[in-house]
Protein backbone atom coordinates (compact mmCIF):
# COMPACT_ATOMS: atom_id res chain seq x y z
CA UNK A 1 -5.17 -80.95 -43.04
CA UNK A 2 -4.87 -78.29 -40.25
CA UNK A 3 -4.84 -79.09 -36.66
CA UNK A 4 -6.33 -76.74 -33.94
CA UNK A 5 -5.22 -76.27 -30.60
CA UNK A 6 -7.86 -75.52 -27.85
CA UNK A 7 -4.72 -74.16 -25.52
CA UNK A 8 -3.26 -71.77 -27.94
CA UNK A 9 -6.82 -70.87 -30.20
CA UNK A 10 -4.28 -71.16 -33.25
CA UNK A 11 -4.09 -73.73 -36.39
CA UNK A 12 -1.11 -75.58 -36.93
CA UNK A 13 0.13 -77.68 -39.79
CA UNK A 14 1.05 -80.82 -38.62
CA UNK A 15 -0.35 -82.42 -35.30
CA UNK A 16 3.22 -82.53 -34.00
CA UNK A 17 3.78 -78.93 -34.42
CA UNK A 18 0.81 -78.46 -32.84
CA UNK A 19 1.45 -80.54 -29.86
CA UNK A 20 4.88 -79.48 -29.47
CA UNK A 21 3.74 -75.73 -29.27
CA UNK A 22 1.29 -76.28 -26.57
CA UNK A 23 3.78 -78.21 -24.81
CA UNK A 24 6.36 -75.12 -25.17
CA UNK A 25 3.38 -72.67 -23.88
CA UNK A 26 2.47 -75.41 -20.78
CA UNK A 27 6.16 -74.98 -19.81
CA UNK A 28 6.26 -71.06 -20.60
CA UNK A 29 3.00 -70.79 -18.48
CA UNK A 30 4.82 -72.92 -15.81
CA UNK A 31 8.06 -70.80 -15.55
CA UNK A 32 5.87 -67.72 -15.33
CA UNK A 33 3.35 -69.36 -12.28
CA UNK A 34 7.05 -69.87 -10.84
CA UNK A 35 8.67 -66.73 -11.34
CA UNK A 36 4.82 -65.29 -9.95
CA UNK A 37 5.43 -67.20 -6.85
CA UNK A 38 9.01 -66.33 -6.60
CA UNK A 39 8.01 -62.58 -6.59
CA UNK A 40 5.10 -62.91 -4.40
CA UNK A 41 7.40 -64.53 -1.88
CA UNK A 42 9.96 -61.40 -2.14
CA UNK A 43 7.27 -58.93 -1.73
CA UNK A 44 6.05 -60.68 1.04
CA UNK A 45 9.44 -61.02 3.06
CA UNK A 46 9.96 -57.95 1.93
CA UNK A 47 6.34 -56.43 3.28
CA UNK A 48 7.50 -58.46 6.39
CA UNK A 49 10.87 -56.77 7.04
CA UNK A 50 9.09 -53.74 6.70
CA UNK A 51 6.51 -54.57 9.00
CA UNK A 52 9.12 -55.57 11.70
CA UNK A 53 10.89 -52.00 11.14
CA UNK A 54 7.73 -50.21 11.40
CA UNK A 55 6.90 -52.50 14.78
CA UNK A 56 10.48 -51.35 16.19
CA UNK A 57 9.72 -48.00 15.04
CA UNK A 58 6.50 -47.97 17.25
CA UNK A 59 8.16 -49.56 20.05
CA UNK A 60 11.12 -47.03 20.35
CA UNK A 61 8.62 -44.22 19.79
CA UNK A 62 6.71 -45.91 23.07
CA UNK A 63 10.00 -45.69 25.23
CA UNK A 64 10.99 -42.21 23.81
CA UNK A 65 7.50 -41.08 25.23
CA UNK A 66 8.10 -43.30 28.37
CA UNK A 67 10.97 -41.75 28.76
CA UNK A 68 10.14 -37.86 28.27
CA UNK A 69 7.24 -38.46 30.83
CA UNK A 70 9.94 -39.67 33.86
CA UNK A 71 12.05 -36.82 32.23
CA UNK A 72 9.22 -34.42 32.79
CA UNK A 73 8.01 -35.91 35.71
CA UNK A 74 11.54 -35.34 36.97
CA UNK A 75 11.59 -31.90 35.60
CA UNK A 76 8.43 -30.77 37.25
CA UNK A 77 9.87 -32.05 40.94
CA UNK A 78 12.96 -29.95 40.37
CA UNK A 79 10.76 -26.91 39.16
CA UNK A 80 8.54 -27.46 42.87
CA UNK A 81 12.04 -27.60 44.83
CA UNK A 82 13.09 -24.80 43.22
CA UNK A 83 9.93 -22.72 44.11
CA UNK A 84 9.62 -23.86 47.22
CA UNK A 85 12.99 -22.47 48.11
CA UNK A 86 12.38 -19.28 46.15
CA UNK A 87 9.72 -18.76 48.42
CA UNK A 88 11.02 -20.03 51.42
CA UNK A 89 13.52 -17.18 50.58
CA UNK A 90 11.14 -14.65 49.92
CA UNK A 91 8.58 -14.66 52.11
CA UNK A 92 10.52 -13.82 55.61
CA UNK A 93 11.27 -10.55 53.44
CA UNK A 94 8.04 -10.13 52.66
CA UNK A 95 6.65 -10.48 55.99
CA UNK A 96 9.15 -7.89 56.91
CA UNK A 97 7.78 -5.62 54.11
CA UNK A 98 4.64 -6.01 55.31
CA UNK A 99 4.94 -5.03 58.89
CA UNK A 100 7.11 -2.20 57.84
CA UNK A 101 4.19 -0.98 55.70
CA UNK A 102 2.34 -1.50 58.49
CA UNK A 103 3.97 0.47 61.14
CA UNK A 104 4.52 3.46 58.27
CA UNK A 105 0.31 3.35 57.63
CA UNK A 106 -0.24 3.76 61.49
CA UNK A 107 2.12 6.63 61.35
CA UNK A 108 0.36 8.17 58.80
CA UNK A 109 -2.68 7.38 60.31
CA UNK A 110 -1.77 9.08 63.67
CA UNK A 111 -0.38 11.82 61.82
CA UNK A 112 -4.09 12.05 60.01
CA UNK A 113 -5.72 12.00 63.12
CA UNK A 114 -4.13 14.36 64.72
CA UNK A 115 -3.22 17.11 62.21
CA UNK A 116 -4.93 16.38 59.15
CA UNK A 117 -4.07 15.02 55.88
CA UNK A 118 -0.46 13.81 55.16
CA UNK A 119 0.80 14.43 51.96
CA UNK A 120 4.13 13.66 49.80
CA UNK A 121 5.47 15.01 46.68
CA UNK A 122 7.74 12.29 45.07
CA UNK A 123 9.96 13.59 42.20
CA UNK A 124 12.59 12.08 40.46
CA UNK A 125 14.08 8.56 41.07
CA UNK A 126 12.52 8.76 44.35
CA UNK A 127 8.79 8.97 42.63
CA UNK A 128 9.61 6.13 39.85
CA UNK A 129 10.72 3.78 42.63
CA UNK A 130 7.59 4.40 44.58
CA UNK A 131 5.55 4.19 41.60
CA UNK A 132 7.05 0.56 40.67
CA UNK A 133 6.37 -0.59 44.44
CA UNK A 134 2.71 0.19 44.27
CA UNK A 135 2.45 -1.45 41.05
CA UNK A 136 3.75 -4.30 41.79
CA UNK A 137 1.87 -4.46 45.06
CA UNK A 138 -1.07 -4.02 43.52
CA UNK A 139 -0.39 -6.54 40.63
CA UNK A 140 0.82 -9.01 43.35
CA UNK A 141 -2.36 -8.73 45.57
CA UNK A 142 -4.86 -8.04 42.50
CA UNK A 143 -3.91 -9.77 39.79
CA UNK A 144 -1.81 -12.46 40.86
CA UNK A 145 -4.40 -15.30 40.37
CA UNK A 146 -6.09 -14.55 37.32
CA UNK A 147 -2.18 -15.21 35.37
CA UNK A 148 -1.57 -18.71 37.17
């Protein structure tokens, strides 16, 4: 006579072999739910540790930006100092510059006035370094906002 197992879908021989073969697959399916369990809980320590470096990760990331905006915050006051004394330095001589051009265009002026048209011929050195002054007069006074 044959015996059939419902756990295994097989025929055995003898009811004993039968038996004793589900009982060896009940313990094989047992060892596998446990080494199942014992992987899921690596993979999720694992995912975990992970997780944590990724959350440390974010968080130094947060202070590195922190950081860089004091650094440029810090950066930018410097740069303002800096101008500030630039111009603080510049603009007495510029002042001076200006009333200088000021006194030489009410010479001219006079000089129009009274005899006529004044005229120049610049050559050499002399014309390139009057050339570069009125150009970067005119940028300064023309231009000057339109690049800021």
């Amino acid at each position: 006579m044959k015996f059939y197992s419902d756990v295994l879908n097989k025929f055995f021989d003898t009811a004993s072999e039968c038996s004793e073969a589900e009982e060896t697959y009940k313990l094989q399916k047992q060892e596998i739910e446990k080494q199942k369990k014992e992987q899921q809980a690596l993979i999720s320590k694992d995912k975990k540790e992970l997780s944590d470096n990724i959350r440390l990760a974010e968080d130094n990331l947060a202070k590195a930006y922190e950081e860089y905006e004091l650094a440029k915050d810090e950066a930018k006051k410097i740069l303002e100092e800096s101008n500030q004394k630039v111009l603080d330095l510049l603009n007495p001589a510029k002042e001076e510059i200006k009333k200088c051009q000021k006194a030489r265009y009410d010479a001219i002026s006079k000089f129009n006035q009274k005899y006529g048209a004044y005229t120049v011929q610049y050559t050499g050195d002399k014309a390139f370094q009057e050339l570069k002054r009125t150009s970067n007069w005119l940028f300064d006074d023309f231009f000057k906002h339109f690049f800021w």
